[in-house]
N, C-alpha and C. Protein backbone atom coordinates (compact mmCIF):
# COMPACT_ATOMS: atom_id res chain seq x y z
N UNK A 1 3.67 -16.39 11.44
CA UNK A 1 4.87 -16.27 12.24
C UNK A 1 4.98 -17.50 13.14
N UNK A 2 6.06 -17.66 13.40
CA UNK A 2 6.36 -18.78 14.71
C UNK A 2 5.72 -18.72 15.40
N UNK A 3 5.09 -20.05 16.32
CA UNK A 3 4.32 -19.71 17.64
C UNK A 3 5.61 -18.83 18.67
N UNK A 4 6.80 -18.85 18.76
CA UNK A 4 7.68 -18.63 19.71
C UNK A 4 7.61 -16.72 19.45
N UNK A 5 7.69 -16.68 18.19
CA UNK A 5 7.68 -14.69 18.88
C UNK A 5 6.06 -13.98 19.59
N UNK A 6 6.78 -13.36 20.05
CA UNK A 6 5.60 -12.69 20.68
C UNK A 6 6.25 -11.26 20.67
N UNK A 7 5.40 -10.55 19.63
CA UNK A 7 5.84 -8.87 19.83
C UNK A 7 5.00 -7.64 21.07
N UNK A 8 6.13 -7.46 21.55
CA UNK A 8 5.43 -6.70 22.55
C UNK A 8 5.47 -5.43 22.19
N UNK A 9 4.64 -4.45 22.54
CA UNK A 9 4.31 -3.42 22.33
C UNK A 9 3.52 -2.15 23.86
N UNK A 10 3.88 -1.29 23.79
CA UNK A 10 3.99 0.11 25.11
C UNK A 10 2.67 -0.54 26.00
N UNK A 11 2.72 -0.71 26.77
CA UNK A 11 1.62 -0.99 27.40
C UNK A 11 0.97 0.65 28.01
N UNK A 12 -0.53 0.59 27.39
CA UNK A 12 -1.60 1.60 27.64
C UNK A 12 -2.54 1.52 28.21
N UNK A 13 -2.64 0.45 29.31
CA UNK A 13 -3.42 0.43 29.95
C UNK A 13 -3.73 1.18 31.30
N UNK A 14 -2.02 1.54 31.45
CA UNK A 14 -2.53 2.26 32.62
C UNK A 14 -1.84 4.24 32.27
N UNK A 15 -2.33 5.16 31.84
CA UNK A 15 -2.10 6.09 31.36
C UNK A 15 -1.62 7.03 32.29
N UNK A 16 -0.87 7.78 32.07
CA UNK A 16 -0.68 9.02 33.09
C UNK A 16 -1.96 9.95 33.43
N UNK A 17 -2.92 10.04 34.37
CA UNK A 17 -3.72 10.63 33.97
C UNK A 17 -3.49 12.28 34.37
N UNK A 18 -2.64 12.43 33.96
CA UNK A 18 -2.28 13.84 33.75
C UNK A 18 -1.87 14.67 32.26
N UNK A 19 -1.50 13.41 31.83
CA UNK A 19 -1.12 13.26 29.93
C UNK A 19 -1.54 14.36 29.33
N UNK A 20 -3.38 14.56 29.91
CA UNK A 20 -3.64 15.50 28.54
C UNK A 20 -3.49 17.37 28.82
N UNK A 21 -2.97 17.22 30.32
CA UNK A 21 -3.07 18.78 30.78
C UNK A 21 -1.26 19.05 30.59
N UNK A 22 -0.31 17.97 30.55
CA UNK A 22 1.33 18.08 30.42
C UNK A 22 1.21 18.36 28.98
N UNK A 23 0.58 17.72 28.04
CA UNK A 23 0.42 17.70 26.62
C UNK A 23 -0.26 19.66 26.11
N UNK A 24 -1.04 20.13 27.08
CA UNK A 24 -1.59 20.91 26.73
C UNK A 24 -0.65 22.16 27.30
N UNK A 25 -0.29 22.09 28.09
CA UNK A 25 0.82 22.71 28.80
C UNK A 25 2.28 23.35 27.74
N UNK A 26 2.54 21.74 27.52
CA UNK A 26 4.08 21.53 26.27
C UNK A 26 3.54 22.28 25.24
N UNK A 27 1.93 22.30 24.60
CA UNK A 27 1.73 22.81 23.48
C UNK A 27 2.09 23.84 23.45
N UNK A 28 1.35 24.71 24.48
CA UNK A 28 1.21 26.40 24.40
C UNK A 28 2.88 26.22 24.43
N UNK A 29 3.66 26.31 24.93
CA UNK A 29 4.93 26.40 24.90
C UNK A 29 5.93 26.46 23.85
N UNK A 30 5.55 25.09 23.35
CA UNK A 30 6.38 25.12 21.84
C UNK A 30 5.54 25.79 20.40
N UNK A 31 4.49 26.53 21.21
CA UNK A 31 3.46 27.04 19.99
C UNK A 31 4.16 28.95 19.86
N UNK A 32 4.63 28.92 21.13
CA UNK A 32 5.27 30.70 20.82
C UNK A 32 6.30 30.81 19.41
N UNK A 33 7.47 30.18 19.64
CA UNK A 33 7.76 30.17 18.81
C UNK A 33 7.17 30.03 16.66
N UNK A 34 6.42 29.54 17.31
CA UNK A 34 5.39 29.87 15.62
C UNK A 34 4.07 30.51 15.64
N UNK A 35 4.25 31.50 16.36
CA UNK A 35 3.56 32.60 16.73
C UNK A 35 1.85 31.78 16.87
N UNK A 36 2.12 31.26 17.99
CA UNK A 36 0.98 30.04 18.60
C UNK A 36 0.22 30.94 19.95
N UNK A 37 1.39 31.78 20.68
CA UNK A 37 0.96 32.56 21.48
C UNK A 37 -0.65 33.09 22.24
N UNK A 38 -1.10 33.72 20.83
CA UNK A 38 -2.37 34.43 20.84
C UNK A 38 -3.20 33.80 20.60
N UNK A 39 -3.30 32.46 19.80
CA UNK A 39 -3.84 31.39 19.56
C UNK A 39 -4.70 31.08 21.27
N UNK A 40 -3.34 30.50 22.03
CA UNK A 40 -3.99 29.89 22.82
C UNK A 40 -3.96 30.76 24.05
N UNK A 41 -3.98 31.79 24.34
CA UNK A 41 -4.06 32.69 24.89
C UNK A 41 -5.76 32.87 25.17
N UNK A 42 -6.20 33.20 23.32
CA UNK A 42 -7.42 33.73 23.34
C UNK A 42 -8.29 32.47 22.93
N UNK A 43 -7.70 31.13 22.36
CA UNK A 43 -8.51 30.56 22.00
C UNK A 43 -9.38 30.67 20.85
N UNK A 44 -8.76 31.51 19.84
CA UNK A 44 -9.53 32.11 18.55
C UNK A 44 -8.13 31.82 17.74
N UNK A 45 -8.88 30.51 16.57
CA UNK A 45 -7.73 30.58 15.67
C UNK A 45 -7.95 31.41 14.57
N UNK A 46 -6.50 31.42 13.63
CA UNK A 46 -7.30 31.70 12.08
C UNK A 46 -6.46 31.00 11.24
N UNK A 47 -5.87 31.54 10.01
CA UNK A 47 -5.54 29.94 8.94
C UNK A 47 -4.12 30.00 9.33
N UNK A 48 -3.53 31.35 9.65
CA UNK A 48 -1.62 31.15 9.70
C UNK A 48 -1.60 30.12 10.87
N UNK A 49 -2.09 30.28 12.26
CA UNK A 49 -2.16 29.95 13.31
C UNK A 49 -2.53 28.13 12.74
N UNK A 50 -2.96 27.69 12.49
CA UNK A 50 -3.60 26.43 12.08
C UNK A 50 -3.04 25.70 11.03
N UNK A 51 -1.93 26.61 10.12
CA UNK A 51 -1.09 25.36 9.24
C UNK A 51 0.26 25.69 10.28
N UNK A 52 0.22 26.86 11.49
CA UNK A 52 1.15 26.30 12.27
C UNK A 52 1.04 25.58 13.57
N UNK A 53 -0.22 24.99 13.79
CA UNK A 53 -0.50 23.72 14.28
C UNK A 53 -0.28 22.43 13.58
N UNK A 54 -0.19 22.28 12.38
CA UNK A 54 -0.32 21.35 11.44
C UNK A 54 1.38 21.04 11.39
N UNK A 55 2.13 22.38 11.41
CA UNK A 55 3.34 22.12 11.14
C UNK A 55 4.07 21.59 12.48
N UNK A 56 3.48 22.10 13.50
CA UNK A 56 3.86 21.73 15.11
C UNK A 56 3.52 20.18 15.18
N UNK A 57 2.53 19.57 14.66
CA UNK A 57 1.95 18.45 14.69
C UNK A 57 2.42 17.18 13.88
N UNK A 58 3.00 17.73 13.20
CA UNK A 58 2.92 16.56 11.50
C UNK A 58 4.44 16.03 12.16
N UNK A 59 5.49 16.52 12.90
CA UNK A 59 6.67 15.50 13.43
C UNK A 59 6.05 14.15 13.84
N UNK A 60 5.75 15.00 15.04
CA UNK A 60 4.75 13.24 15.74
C UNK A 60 4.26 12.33 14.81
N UNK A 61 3.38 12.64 13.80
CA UNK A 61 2.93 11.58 12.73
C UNK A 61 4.05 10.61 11.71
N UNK A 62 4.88 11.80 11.72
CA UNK A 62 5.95 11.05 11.09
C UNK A 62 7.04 10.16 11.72
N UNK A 63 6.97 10.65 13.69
CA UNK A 63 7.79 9.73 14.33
C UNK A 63 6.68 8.24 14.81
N UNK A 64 5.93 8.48 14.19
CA UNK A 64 5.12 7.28 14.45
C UNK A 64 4.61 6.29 13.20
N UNK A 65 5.11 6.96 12.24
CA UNK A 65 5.05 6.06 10.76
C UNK A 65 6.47 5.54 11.11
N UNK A 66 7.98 6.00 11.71
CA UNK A 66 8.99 4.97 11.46
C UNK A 66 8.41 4.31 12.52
N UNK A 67 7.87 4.29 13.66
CA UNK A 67 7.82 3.19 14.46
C UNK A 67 7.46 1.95 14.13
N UNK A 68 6.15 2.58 12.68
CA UNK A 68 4.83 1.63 12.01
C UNK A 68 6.08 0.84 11.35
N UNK A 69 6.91 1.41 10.59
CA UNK A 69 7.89 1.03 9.56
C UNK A 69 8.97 -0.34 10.12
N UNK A 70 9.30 0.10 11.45
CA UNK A 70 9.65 -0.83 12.06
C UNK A 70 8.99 -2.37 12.30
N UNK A 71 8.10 -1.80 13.19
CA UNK A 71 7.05 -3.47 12.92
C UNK A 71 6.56 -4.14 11.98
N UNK A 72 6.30 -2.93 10.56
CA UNK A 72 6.09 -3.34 9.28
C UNK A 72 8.06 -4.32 9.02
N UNK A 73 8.79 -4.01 9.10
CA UNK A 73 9.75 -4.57 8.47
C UNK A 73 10.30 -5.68 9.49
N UNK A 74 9.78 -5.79 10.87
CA UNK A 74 9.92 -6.48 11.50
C UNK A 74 9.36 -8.19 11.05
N UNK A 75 7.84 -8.00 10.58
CA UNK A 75 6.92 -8.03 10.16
C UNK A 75 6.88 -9.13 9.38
N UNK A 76 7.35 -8.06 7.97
CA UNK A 76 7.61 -8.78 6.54
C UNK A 76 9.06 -9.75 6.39
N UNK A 77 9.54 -9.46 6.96
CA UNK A 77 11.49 -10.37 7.19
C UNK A 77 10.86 -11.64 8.00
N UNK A 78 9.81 -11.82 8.71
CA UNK A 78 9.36 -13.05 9.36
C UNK A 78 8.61 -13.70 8.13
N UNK A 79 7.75 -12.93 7.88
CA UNK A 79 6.93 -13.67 6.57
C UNK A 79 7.67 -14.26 5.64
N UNK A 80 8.55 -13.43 4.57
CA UNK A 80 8.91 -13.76 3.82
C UNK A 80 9.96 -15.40 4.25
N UNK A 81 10.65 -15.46 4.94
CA UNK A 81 11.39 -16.11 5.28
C UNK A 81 10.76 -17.56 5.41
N UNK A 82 9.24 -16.88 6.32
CA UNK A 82 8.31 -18.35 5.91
C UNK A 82 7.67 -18.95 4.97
N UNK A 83 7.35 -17.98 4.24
CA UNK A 83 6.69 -18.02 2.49
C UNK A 83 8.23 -18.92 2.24
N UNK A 84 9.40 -18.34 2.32
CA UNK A 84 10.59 -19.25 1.56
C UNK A 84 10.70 -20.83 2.00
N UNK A 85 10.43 -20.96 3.35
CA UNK A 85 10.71 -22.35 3.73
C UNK A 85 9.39 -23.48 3.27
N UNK A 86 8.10 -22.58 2.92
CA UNK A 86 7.01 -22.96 2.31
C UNK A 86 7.12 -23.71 1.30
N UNK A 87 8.06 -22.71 0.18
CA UNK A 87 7.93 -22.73 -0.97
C UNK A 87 7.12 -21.55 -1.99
N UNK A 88 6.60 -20.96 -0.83
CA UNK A 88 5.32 -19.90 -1.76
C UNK A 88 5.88 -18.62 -2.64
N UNK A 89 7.10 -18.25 -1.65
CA UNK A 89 8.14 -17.62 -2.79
C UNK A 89 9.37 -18.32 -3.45
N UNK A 90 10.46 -17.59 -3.53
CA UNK A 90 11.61 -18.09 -4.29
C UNK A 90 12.58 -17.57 -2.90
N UNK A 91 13.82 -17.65 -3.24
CA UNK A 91 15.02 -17.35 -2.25
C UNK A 91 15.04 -15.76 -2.29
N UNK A 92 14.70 -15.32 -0.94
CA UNK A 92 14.59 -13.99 -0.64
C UNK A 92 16.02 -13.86 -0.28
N UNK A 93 16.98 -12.31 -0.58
CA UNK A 93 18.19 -12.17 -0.30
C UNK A 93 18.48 -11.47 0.92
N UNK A 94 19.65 -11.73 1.76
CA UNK A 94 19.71 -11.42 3.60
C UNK A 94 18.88 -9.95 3.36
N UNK A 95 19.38 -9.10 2.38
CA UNK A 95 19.08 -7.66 2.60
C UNK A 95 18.17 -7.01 1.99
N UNK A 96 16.83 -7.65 1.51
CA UNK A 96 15.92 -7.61 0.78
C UNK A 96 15.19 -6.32 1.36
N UNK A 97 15.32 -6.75 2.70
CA UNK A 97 14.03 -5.08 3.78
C UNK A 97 14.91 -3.99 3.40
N UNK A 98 15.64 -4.31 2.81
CA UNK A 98 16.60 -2.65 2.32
C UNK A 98 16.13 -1.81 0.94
N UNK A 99 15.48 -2.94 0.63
CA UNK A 99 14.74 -2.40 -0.57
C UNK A 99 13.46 -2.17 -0.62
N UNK A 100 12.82 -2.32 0.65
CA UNK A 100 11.36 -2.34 0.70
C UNK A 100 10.89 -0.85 1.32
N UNK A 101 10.17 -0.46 0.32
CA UNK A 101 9.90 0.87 0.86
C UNK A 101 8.57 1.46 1.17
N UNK A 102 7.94 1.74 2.46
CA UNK A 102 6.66 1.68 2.83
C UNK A 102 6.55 3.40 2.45
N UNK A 103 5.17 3.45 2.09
CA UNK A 103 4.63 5.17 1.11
C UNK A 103 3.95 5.47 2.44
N UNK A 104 4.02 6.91 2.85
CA UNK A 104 2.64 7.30 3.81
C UNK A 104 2.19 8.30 3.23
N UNK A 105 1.14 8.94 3.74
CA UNK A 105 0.46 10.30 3.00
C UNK A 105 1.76 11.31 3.80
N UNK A 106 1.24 12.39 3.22
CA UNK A 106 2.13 14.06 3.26
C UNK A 106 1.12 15.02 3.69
N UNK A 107 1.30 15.65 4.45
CA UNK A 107 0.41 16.86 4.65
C UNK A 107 0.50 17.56 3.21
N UNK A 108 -1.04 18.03 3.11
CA UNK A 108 -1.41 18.80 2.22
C UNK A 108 -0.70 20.14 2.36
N UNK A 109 -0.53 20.86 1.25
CA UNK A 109 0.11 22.17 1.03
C UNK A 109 -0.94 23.06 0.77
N UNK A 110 -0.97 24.09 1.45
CA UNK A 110 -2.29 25.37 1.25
C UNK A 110 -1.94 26.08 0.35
N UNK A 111 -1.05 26.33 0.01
CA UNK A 111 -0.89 26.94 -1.48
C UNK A 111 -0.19 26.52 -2.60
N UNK A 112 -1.20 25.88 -2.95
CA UNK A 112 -0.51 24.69 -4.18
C UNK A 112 0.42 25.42 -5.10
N UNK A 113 -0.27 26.57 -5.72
CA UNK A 113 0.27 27.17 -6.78
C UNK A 113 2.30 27.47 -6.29
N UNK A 114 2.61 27.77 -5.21
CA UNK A 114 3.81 28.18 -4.39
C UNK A 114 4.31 26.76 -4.34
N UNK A 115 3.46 25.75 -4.15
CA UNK A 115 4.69 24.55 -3.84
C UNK A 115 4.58 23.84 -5.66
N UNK A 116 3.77 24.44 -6.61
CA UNK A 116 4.45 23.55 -7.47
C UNK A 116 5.36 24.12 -8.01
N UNK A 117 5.79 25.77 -7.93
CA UNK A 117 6.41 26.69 -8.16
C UNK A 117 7.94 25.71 -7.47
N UNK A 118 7.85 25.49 -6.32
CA UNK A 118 8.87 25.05 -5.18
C UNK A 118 9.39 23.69 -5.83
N UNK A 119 8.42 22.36 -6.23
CA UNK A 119 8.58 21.46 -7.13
C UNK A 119 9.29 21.93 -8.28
N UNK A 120 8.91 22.41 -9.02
CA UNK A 120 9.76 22.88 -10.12
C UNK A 120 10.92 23.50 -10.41
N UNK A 121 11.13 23.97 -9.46
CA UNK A 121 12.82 24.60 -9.09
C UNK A 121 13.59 23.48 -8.17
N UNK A 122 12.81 22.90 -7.70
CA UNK A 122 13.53 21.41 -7.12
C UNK A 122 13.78 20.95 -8.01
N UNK A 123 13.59 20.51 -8.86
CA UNK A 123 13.87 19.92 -10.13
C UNK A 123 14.67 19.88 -10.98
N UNK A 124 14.43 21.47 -11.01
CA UNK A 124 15.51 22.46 -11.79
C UNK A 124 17.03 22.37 -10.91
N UNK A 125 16.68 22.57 -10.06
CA UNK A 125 18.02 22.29 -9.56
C UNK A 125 18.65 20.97 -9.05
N UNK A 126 17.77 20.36 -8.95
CA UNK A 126 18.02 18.72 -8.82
C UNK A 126 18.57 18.62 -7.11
N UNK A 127 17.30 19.46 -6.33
CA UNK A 127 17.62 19.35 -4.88
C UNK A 127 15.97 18.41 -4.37
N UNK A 128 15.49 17.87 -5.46
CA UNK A 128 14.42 17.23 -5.74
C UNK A 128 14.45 15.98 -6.51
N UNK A 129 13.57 15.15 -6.44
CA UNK A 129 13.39 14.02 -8.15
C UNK A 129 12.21 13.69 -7.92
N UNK A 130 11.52 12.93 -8.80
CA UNK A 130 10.41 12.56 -9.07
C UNK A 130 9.84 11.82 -7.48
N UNK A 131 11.16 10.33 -7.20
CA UNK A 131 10.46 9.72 -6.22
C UNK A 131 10.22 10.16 -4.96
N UNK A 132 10.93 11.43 -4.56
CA UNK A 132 10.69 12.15 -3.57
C UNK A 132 8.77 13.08 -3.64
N UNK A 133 8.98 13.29 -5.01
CA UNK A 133 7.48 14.44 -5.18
C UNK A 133 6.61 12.50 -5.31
N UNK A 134 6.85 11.71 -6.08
CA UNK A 134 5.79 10.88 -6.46
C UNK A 134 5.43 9.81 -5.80
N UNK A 135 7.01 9.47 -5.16
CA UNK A 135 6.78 8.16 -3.68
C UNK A 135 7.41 6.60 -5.01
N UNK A 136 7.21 5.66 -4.56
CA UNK A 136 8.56 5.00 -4.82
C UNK A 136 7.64 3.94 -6.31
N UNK A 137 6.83 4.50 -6.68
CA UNK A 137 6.16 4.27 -8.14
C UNK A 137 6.04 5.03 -8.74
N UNK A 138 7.22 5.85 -9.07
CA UNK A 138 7.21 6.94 -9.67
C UNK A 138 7.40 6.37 -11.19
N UNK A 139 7.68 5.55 -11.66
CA UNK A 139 8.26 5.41 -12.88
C UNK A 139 6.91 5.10 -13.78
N UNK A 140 5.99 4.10 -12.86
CA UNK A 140 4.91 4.10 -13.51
C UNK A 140 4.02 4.81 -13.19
N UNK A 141 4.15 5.83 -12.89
CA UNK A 141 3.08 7.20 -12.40
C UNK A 141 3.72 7.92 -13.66
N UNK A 142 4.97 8.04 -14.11
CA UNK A 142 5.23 8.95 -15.12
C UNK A 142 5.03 8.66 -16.72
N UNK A 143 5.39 6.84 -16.28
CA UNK A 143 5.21 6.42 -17.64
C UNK A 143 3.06 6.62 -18.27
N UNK A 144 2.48 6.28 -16.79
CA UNK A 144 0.98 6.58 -16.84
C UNK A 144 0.85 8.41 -17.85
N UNK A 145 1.90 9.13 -17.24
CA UNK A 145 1.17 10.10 -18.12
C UNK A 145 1.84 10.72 -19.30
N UNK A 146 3.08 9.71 -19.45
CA UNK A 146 3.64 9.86 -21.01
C UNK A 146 2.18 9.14 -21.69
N UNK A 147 1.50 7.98 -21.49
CA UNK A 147 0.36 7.41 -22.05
C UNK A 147 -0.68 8.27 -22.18
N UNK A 148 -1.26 9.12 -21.27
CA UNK A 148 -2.25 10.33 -21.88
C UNK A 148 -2.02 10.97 -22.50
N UNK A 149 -0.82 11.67 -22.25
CA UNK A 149 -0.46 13.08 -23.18
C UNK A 149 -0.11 12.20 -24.85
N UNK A 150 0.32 11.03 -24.65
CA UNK A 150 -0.15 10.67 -26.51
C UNK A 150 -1.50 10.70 -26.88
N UNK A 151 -1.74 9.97 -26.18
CA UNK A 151 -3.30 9.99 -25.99
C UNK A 151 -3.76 11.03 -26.65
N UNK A 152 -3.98 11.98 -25.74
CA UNK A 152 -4.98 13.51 -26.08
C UNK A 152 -3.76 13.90 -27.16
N UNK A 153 -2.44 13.77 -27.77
CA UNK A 153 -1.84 14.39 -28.54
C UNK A 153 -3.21 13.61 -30.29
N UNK A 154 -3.26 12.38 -29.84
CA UNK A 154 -3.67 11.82 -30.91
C UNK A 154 -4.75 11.99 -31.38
N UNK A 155 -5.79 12.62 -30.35
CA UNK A 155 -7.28 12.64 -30.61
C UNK A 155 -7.21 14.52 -30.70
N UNK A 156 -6.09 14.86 -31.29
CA UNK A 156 -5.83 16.42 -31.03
C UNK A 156 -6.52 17.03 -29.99
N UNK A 157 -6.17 16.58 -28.27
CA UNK A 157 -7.10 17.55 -27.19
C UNK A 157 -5.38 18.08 -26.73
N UNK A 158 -5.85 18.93 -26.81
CA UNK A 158 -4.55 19.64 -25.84
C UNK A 158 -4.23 19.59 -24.60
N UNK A 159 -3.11 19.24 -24.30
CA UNK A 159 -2.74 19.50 -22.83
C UNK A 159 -2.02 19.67 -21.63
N UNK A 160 -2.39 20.09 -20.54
CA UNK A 160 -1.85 21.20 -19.88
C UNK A 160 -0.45 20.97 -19.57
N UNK A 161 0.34 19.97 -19.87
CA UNK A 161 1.80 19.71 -19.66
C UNK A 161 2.67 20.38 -20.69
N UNK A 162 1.74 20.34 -22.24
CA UNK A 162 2.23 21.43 -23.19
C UNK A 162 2.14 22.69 -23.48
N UNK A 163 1.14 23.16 -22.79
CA UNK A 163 1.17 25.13 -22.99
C UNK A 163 2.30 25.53 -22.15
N UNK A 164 2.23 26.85 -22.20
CA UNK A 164 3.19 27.77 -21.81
C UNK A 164 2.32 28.46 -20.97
N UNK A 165 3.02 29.55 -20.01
CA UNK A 165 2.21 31.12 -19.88
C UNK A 165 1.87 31.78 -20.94
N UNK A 166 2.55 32.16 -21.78
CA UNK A 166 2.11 33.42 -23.05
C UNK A 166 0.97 32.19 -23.90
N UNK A 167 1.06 30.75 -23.28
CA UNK A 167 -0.24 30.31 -24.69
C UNK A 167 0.14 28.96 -25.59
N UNK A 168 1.64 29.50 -26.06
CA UNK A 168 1.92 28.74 -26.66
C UNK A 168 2.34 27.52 -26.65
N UNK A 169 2.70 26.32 -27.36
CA UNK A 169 3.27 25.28 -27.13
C UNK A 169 4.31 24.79 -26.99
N UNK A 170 4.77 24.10 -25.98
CA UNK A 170 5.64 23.65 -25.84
C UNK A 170 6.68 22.79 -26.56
N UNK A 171 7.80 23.12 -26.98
CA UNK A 171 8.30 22.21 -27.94
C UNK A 171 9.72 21.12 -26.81
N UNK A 172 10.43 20.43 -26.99
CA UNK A 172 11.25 19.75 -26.65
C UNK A 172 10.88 17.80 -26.47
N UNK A 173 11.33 17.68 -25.46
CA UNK A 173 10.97 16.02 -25.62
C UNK A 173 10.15 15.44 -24.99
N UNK A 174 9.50 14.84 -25.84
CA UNK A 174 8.06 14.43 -25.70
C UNK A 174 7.80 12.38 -24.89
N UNK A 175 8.75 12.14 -24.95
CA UNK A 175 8.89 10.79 -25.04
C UNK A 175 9.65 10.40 -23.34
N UNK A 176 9.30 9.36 -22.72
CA UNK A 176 9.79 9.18 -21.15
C UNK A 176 10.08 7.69 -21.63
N UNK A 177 11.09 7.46 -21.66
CA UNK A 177 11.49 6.06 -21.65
C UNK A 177 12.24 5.48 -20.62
N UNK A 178 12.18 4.11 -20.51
CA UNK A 178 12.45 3.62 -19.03
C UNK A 178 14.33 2.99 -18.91
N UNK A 179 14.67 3.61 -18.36
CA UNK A 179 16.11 3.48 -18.09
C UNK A 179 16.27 2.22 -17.98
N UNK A 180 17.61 1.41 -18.48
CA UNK A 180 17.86 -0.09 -18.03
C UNK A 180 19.33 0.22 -17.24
């Protein structure tokens, strides 16, 4: 980057030192509503209580990946621009960060079997697509397992994308080809 920017960022050096009893305070509070109550009442969790900590929790992570997203694209629009005047790339276009798309992890789902159930009717109804379930390499994540399932079709191993419930096999289209 230029010697001339200088990104500034929240200064933490000097903290509220009250932060963690306002923080603990706000919790119990916004925890009633997802029946957080008895939780912190008694201080004895169990698993409902704890994926509804997870669910109380996981905003914040995600309002702090766009922040990341920001400085990331802040970031890369400086680089690239210098890679261009380099020579190290080619002519980057004004609106290139519009296409750049940073992946983060997802909270895990505790009952898989229910959310692939949930995936699959997303699907079905097309209130879903791949790059939403797969993240923005989806095409070669799918084309990766059109390549196994020939695979094991060829060395006759069966598999689990072709059975059914009752057993049997699946018939329809077998082939994922890449859109132009």
């Amino acid at each position: 980057m230029p010697e001339n920017y200088k990104m500034e960022l929240l200064d933490t050096k000097h903290p509220n030192s009250n932060t963690p009893e306002f923080i603990n305070w706000l919790a119990s509070r916004a925890a009633a509503p997802l029946g957080l109550s008895q939780q912190f009442a008694t201080l004895k969790a169990d698993g409902a209580s704890f994926r509804s900590e997870q669910l109380m929790t996981w905003p914040v992570f995600l309002e702090a990946q766009k922040f990341l997203e920001g400085i990331l694209d802040w970031v890369i629009v400086r680089w690239a621009k210098w890679a261009e005047r380099r020579g190290i790339i080619g002519k980057v276009p004004e609106d290139f960060v519009n296409y750049v798309d940073w992946a983060w992890p997802k909270m895990d789902e505790i009952d898989q079997n229910a959310w692939q159930d949930a995936v699959d009717k997303g699907l079905r109804n097309m209130t879903m697509t791949y790059k939403d379930i797969l993240g923005p390499d989806y095409k070669e994540k799918l084309l990766q397992a059109q390549a196994e399932i020939a695979w094991m079709k060829n060395v006759n191993l069966p598999h689990p994308a072709y059975s059914m419930i009752s057993g049997g096999e699946r018939t329809g289209v077998d082939e994922i080809t890449e859109a132009e």
